[in-house]
Protein backbone atom coordinates (compact mmCIF):
# COMPACT_ATOMS: atom_id res chain seq x y z
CA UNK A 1 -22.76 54.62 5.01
CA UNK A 2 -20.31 56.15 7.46
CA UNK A 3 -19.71 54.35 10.68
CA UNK A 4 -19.88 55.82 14.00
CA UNK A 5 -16.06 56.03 13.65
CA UNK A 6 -16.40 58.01 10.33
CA UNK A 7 -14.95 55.23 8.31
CA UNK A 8 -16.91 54.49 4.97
CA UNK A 9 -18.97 51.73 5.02
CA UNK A 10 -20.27 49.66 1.98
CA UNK A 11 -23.77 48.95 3.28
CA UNK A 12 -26.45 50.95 1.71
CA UNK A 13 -27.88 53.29 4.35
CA UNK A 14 -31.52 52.55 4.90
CA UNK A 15 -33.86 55.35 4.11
CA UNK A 16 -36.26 54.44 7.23
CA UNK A 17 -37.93 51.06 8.48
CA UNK A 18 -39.51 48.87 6.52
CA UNK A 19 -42.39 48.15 8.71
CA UNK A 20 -44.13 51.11 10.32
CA UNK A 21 -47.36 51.15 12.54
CA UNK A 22 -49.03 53.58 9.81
CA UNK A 23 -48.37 50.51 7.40
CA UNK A 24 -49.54 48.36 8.88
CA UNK A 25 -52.43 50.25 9.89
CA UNK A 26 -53.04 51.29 6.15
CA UNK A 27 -52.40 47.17 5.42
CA UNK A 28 -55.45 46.43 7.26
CA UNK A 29 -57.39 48.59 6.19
CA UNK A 30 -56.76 47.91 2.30
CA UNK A 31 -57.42 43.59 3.28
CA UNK A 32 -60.48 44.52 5.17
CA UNK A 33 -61.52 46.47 1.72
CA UNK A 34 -60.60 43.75 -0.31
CA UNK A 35 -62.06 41.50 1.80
CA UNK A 36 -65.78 42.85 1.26
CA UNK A 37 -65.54 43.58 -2.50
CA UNK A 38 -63.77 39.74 -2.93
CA UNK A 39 -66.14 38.42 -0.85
CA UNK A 40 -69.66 39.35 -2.63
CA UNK A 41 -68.41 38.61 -6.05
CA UNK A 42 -67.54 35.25 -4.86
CA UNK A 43 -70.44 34.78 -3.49
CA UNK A 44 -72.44 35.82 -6.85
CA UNK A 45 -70.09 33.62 -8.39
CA UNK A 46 -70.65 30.15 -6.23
CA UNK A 47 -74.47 30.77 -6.06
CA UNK A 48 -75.20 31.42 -9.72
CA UNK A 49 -72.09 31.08 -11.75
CA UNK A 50 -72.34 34.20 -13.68
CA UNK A 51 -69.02 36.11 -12.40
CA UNK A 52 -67.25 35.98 -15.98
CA UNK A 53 -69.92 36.93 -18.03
CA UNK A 54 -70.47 40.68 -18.48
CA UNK A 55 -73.99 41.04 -17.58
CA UNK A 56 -75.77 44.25 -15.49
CA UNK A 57 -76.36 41.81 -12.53
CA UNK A 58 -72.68 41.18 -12.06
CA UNK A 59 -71.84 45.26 -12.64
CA UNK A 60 -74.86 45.67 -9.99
CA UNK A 61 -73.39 43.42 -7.56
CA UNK A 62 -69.75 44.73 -7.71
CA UNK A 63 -71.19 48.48 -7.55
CA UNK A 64 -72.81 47.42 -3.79
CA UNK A 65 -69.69 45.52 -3.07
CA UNK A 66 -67.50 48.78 -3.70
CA UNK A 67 -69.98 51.13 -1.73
CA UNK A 68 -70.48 48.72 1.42
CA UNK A 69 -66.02 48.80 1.20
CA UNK A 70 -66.17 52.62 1.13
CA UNK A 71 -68.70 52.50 4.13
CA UNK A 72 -67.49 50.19 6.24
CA UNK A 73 -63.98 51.40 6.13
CA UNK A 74 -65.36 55.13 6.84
CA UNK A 75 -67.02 53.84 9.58
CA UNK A 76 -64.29 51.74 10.81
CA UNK A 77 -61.57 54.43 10.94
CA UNK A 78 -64.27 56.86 12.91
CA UNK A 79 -64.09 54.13 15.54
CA UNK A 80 -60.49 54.10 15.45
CA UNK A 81 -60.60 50.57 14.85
CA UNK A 82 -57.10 51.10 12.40
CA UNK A 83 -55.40 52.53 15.09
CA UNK A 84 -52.35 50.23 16.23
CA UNK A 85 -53.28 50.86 20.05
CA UNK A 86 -56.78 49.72 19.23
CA UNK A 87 -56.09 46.46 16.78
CA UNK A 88 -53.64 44.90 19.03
CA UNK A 89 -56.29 44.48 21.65
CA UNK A 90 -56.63 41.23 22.76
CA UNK A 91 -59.79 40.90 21.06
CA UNK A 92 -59.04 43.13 18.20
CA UNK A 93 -62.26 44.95 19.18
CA UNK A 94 -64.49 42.26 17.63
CA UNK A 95 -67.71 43.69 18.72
CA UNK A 96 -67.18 47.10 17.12
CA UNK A 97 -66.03 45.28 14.01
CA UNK A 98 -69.29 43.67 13.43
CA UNK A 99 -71.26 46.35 14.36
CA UNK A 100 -69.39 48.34 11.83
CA UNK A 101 -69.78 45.96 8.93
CA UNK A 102 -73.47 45.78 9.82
CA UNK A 103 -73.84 49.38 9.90
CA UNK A 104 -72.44 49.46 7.02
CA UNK A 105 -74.60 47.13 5.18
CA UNK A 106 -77.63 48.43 6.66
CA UNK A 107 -76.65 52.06 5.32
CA UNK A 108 -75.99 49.80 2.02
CA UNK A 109 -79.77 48.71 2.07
CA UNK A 110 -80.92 51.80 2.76
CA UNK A 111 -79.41 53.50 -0.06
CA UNK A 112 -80.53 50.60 -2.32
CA UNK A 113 -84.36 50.95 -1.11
CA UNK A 114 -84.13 54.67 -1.69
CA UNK A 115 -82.66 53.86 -5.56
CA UNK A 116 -85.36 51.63 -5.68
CA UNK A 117 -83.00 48.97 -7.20
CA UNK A 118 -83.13 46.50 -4.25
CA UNK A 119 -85.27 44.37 -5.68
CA UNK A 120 -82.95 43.24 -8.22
CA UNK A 121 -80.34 41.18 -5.77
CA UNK A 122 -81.40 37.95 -4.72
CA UNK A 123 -81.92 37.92 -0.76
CA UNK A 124 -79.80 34.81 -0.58
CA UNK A 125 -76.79 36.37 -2.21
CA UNK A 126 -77.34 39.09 0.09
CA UNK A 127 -77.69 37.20 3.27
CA UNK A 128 -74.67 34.68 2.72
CA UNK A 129 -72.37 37.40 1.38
CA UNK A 130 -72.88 39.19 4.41
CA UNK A 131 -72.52 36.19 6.75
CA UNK A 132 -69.42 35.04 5.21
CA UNK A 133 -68.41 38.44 4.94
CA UNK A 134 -68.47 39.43 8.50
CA UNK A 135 -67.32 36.35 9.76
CA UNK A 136 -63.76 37.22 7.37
CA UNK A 137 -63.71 40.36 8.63
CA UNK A 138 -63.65 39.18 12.33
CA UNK A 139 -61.26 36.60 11.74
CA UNK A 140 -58.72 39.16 9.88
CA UNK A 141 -59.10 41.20 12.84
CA UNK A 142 -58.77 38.48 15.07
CA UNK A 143 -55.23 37.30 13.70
CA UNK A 144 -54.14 40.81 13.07
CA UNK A 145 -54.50 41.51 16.56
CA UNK A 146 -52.45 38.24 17.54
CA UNK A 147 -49.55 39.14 15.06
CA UNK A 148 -49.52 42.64 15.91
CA UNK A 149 -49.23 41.43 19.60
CA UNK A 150 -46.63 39.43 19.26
CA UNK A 151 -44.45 42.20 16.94
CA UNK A 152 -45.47 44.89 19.80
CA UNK A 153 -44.18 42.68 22.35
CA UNK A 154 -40.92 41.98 20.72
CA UNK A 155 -40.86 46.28 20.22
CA UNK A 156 -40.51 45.84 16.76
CA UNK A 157 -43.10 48.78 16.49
CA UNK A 158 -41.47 50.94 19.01
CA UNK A 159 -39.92 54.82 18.21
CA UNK A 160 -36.57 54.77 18.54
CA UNK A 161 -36.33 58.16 20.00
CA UNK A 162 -32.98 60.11 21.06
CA UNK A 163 -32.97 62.86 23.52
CA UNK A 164 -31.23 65.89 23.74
CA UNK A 165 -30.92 68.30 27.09
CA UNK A 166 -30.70 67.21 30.40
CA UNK A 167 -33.76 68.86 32.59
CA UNK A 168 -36.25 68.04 35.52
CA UNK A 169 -38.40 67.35 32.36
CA UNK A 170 -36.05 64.98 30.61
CA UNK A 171 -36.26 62.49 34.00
CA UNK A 172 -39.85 62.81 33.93
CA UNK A 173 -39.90 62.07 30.12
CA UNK A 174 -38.19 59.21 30.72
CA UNK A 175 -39.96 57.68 33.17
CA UNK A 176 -42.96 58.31 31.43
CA UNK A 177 -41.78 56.26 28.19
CA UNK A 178 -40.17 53.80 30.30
CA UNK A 179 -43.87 52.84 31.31
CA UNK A 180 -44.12 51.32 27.34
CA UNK A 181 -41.13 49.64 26.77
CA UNK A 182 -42.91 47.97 23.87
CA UNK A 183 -43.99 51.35 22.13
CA UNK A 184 -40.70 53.45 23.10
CA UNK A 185 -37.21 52.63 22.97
CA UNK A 186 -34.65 55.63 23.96
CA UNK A 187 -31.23 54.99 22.68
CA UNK A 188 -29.31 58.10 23.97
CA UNK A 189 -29.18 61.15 25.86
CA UNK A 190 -27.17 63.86 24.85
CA UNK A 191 -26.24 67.06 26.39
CA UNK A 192 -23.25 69.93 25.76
CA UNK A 193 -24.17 72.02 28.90
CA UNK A 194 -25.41 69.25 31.30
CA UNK A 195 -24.34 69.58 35.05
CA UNK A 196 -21.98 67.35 36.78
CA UNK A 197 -24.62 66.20 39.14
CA UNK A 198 -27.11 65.44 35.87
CA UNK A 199 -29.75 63.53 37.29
CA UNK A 200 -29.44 60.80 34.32
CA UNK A 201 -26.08 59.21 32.06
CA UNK A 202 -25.44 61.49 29.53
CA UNK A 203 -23.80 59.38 26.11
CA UNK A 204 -22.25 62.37 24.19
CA UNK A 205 -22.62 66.36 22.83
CA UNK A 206 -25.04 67.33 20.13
CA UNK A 207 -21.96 66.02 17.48
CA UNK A 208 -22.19 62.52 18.90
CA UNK A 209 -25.88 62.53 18.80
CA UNK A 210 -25.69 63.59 14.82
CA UNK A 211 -23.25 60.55 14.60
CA UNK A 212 -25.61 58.55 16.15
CA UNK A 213 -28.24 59.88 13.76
CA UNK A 214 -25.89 59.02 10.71
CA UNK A 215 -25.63 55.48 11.69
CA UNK A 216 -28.71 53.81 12.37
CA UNK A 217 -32.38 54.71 12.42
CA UNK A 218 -34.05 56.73 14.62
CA UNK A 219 -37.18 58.20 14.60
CA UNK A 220 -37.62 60.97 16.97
CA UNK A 221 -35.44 63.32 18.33
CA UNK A 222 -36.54 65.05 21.84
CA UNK A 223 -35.23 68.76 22.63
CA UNK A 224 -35.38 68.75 26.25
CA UNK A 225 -33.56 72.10 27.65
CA UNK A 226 -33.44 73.52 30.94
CA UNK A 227 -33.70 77.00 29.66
CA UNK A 228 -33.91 78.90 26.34
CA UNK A 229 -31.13 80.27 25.76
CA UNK A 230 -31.34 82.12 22.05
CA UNK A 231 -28.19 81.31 20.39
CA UNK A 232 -28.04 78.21 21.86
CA UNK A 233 -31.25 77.09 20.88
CA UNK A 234 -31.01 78.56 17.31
CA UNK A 235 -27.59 76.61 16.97
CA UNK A 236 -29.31 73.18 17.75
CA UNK A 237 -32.24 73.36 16.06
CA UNK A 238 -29.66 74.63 12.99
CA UNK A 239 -28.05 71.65 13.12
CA UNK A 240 -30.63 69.07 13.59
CA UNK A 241 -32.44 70.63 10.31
CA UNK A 242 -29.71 68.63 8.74
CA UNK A 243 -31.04 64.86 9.39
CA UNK A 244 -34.10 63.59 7.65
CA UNK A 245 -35.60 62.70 11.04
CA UNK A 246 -39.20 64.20 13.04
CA UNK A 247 -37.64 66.48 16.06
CA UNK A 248 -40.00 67.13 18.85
CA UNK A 249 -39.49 70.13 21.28
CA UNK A 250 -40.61 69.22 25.42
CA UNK A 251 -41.37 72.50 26.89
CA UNK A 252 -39.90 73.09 30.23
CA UNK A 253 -42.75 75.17 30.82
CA UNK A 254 -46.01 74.74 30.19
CA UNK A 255 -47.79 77.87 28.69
CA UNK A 256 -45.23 77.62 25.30
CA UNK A 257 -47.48 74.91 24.15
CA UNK A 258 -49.92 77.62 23.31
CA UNK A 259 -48.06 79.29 20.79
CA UNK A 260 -46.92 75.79 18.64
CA UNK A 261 -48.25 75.14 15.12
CA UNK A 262 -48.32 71.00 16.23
CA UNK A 263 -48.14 68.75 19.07
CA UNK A 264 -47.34 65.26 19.67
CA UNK A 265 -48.18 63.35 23.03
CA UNK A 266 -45.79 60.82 24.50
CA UNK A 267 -47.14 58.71 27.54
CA UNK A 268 -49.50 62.31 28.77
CA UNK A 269 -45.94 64.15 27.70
CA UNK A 270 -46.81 66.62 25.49
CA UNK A 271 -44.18 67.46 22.64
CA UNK A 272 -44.34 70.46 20.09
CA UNK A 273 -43.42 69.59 16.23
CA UNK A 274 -40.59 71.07 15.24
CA UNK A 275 -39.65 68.85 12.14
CA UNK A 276 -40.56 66.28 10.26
CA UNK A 277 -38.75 64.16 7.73
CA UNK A 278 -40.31 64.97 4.08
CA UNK A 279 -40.93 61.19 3.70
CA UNK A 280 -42.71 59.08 5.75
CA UNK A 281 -44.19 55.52 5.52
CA UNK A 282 -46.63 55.52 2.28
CA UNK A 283 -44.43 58.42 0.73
CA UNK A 284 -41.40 55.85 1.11
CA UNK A 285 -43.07 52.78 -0.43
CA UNK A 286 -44.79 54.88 -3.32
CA UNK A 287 -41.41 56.89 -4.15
CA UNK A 288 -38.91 53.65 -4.11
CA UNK A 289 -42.06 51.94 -6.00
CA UNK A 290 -42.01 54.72 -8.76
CA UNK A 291 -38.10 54.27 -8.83
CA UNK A 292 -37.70 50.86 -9.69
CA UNK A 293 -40.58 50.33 -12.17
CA UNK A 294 -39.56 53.61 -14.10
CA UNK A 295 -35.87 53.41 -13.61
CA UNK A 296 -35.70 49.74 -14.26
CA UNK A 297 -38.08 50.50 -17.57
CA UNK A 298 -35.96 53.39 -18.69
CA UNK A 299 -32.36 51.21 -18.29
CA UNK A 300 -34.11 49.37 -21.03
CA UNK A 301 -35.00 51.63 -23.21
CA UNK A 302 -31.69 53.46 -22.90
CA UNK A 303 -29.41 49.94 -23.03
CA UNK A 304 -28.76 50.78 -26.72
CA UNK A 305 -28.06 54.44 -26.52
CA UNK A 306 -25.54 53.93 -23.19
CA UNK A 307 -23.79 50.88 -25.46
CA UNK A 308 -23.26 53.43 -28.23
CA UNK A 309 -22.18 56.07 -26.44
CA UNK A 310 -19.56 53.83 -24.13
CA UNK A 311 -18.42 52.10 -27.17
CA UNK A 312 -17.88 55.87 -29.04
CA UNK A 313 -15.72 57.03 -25.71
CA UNK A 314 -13.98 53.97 -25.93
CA UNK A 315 -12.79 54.73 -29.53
CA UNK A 316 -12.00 58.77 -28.99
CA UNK A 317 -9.82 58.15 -25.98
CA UNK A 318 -8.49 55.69 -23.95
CA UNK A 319 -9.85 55.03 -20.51
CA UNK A 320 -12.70 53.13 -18.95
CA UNK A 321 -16.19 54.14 -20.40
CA UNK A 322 -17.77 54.04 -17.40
CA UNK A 323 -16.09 54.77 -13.80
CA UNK A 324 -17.80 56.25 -10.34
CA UNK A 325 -17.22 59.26 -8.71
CA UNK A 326 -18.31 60.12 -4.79
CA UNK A 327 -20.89 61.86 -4.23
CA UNK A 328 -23.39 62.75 -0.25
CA UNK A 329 -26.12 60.65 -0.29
CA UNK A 330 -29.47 60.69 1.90
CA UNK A 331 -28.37 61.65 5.03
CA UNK A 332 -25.11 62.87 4.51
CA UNK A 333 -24.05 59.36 3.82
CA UNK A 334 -21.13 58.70 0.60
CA UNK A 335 -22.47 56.65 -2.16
CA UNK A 336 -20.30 55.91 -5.34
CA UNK A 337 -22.43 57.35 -8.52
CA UNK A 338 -22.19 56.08 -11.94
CA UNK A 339 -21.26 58.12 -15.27
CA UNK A 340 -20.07 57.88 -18.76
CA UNK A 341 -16.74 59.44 -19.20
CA UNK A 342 -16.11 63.00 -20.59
CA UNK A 343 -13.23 64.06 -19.98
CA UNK A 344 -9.87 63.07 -21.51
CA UNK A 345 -9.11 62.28 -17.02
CA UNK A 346 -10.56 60.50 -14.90
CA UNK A 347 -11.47 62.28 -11.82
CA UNK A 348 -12.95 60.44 -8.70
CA UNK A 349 -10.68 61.62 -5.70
CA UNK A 350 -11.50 64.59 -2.43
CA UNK A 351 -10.84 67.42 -5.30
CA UNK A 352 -12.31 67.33 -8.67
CA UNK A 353 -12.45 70.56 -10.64
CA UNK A 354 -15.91 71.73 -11.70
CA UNK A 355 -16.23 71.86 -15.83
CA UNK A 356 -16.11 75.46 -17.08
CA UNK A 357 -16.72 76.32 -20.58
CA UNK A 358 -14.38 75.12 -23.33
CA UNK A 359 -12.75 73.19 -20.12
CA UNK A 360 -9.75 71.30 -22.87
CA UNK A 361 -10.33 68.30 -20.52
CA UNK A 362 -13.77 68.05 -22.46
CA UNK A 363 -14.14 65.39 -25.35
CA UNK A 364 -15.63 65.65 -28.34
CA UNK A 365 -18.34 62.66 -27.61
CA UNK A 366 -18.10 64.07 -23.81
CA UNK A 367 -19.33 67.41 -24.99
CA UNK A 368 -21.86 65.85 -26.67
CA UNK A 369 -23.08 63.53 -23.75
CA UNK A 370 -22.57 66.47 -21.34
CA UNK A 371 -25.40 68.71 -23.36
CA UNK A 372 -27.74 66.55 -23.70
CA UNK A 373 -27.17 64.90 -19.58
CA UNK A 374 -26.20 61.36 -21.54
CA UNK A 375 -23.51 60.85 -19.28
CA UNK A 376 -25.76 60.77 -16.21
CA UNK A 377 -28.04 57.96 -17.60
CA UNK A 378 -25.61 55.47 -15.78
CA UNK A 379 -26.84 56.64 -12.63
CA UNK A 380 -30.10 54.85 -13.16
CA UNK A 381 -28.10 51.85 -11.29
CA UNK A 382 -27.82 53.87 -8.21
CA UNK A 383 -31.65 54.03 -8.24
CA UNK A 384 -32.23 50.58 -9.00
CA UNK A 385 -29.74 49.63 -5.73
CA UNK A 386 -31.59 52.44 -3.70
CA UNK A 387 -28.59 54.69 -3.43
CA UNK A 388 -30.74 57.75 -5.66
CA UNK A 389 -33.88 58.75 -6.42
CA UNK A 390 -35.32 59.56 -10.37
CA UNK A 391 -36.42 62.69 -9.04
CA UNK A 392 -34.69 64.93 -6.11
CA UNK A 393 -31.54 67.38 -5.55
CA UNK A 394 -28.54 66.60 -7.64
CA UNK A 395 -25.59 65.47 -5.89
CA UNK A 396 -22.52 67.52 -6.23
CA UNK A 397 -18.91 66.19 -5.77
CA UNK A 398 -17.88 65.78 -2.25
CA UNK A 399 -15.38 68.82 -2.41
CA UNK A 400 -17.86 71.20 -3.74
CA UNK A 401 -20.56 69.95 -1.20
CA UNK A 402 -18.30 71.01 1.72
CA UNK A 403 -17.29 74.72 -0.36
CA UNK A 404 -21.19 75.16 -0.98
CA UNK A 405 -21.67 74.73 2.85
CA UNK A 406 -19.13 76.87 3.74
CA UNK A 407 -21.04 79.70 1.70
CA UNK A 408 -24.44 78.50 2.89
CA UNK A 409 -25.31 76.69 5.75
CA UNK A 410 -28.36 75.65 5.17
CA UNK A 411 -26.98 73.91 1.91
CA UNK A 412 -26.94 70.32 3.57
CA UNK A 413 -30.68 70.17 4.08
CA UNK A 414 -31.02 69.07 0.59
CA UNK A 415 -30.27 65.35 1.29
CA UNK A 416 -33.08 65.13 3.96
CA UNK A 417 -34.18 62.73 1.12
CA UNK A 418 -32.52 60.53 -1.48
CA UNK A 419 -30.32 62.73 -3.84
CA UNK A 420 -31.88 62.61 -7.55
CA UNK A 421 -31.36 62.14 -11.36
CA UNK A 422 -33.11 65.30 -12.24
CA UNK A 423 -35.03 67.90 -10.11
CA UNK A 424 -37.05 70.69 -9.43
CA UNK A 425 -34.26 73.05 -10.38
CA UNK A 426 -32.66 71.43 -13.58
CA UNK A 427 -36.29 71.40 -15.64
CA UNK A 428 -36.35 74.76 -14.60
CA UNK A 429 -33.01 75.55 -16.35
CA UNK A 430 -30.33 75.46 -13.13
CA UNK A 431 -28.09 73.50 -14.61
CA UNK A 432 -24.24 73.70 -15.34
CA UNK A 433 -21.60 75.51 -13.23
CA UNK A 434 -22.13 77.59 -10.03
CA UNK A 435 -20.77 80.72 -10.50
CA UNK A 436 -21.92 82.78 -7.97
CA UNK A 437 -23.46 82.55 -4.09
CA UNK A 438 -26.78 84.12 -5.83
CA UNK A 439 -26.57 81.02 -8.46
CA UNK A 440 -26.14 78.66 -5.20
CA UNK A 441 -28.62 80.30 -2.77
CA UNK A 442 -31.83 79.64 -6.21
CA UNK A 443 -30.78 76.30 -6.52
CA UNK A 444 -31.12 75.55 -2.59
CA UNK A 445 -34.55 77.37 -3.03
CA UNK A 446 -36.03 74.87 -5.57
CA UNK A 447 -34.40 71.97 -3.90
CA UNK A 448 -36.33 73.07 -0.58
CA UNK A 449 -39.64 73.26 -2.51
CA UNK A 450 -39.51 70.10 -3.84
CA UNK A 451 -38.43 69.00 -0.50
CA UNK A 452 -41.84 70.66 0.76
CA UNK A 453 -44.40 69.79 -1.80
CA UNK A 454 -43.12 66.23 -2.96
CA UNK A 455 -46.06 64.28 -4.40
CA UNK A 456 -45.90 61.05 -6.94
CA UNK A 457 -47.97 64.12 -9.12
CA UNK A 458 -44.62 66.24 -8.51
CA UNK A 459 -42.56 63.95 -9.65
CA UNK A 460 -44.22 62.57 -12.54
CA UNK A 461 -44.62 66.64 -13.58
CA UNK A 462 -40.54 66.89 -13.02
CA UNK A 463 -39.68 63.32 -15.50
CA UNK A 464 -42.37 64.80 -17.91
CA UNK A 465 -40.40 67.75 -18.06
CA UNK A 466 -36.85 66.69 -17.86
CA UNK A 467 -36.58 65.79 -21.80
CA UNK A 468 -37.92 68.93 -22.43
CA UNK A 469 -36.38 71.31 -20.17
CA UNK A 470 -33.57 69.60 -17.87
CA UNK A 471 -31.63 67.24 -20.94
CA UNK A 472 -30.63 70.01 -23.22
CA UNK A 473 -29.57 73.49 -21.90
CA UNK A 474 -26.90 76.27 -22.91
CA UNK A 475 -25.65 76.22 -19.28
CA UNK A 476 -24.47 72.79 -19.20
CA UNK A 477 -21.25 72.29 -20.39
């Protein structure tokens, strides 16, 4: 991580916050499904002791369990009753969570006397599953609303938002979020242009406020200009496409809002979308999830074939096996990767030399590991600390990041998300040296897609085809 200084850091950068409000939000709602389906085969258990055998009644009672869940928590999210605003009433909204359930159930029934298969649950089972049932389901709400009160209070939940452009509109913003101190927290505003009689501290330019976006979370970035100038506006919103972070645009005038694709609303503020990050909340947990169960299964499986293959390097040539080389992280943030050795040098500094064909600084075994991507298996330590992905845009060597950017701006979007082991691009045979701007600019283009369509299905399509299409290729040398 790079400090606000620009000295390198050895803390990992984090990759967004742990706890979110859609989290916790989605939380609830997966307990309060849980909940029911836990609750009547308990209840079928302690009334007639027949939960471990396999009979119909049991199958019967867990298919009513699983269709009151589905109801209820349809019902429940109509009434808004997962929203945070809602839960952290002081009350939780305890009425409309019973009337829910029993909604719910009485929907349940319905169905069941339609079927004509209610006759085959016992009325007591029904009536103290129920009762037990919805008095769970106001107690979870109940202490979910006390927790999330006490986190809200503390602001634990709140946007950390950054604003840039100093208007009429940024006061008013201000003093609109300043209303929810719990909800919002503003940690800058940033201006190039602003007058010397700004109507509120300005902390930097747009350069500090990408700084300050490098070094610790934020959520939300707020474009609040005066005016609308072209160039000016094209240049910001150019270089804010850079971070991995939602950017919101505050009209100064109101009749724009017309022609957005999205809005947001802030405090009766209304805020068009510009950006979001590719990743947010679920996408986070499910992605990091997916890296450490496959990356920590396939360090296993590839323990023996990595000991070979250091111990063969080690008998070639002398040199370390192993060694790290700097690479841009997520966010523009340096991370140290790990690879076998293939070359007779060792090359980690600013400037290392891209491998051409028949490059003489090639080994034997490093040709070898080179074709068939061997010497990147190392790497699957970076995903296992959370520095890489399995799946994402490649990271180049610092040197050739900065002479790619130089060529193409628009390069540097690529590590709006954790850089990756294999991508998009690779298992579609982009592999191997750069050679030309044409080369560069299809790369970028598959990077972006990925960046655009990510899905675990994505992913688990781009590892399916990696051993197939992104090991092995006559471009990689």
């Amino acid at each position: 991580m790079v400090n606000i200084d620009g000295r390198l850091s050895r803390k990992r950068p984090a990759d967004g916050r742990a706890i979110t409000p859609a989290l916790l939000s989605d939380g609830l709602m997966i307990l309060d499904g849980f909940w029911i389906v836990l609750s009547a085969l308990a209840t079928k258990f302690v009334l007639y002791f027949e939960l471990a055998t396999s009979d119909a009644p049991s199958t019967r009672h867990l298919a009513v369990a699983l269709i009151t869940s589905a109801l209820t928590l349809i019902i429940f999210r109509r009434r808004r009753l997962y929203e945070i605003d809602e839960i952290v009433e002081p009350t939780g909204r305890i009425r409309e969570v019973l009337q829910g359930f029993i909604s719910a159930v009485a929907l349940t029934l319905a169905l069941g006397f339609l079927l004509k298969v209610s006759d085959s649950f016992s009325r007591i089972w029904l009536v103290t599953w129920v009762s037990i049932c919805g008095l769970g389901l106001l107690l979870i709400h109940s202490l979910s609303a006390g927790l999330l009160n006490r986190i809200d209070s503390r602001g634990m939940l709140a946007r950390r938002i950054v604003i840039y452009g100093v208007s009429g509109r940024t006061v008013e913003l201000l003093r609109r979020l300043s209303l929810a101190p719990s909800k919002y927290s503003v940690l800058g505003i940033f201006d190039d242009v602003s007058p010397g009689n700004a109507p509120c501290a300005v902390n930097g330019g747009l350069e500090d406020l990408v700084r300050l976006c490098r070094s610790q979370p934020v959520d939300e970035i707020i474009l609040s200009l005066s005016t609308l100038e072209e160039e000016r506006f094209k240049a910001v919103l150019e270089r804010l496409s850079e971070l991995p972070i939602a950017v919101r645009f505050c009209p100064p005038f109101s009749n724009i809002a017309e022609y957005a694709k999205g809005f947001v609303r802030h405090q009766g503020i209304t805020l068009i979308e510009v950006f979001d990050p590719p990743l947010r909340a679920w996408d986070l947990v499910i992605k990091r999830t997916e890296d450490i169960v496959i990356g920590a299964l396939a360090l296993i499986l590839f323990s023996i074939p990595l000991s070979l293959a250091a111990i063969a390097i080690k008998l070639e040539s002398r040199g370390p096996a192993f060694f790290r080389q700097e690479r841009q992280g997520f966010n523009g943030q340096r991370i140290r990767v790990w690879k076998l050795r293939t070359m007779k040098v060792v090359e980690t500094g600013a400037s290392i030399v891209q491998a051409t064909k028949y490059d003489p600084r090639i080994t034997r075994v490093g040709k070898f590991l080179r074709k068939t991507s061997l010497d990147e298996l190392p790497q699957l330590l970076n995903v296992l600390r959370g520095e890489m992905s399995l799946v994402g845009p490649r990271p180049y060597a610092i040197n050739h990041d900065e002479a790619f950017k130089d060529h193409l701006p628009s390069f540097i979007k690529r590590y709006k998300i954790k850089p990756g082991m294999t991508g998009w691009a690779q298992v579609n045979g982009l592999r191997g040296e750069i050679s030309s701007e044409g080369d560069l600019r299809t790369r970028l283009e598959y990077d972006l897609f990925y960046l655009e369509h990510w899905s675990i299905w994505f992913d688990l399509k781009v590892l399916g085809l990696t051993p197939l299409y992104g090991f092995v290729n006559r471009n990689a040398y």
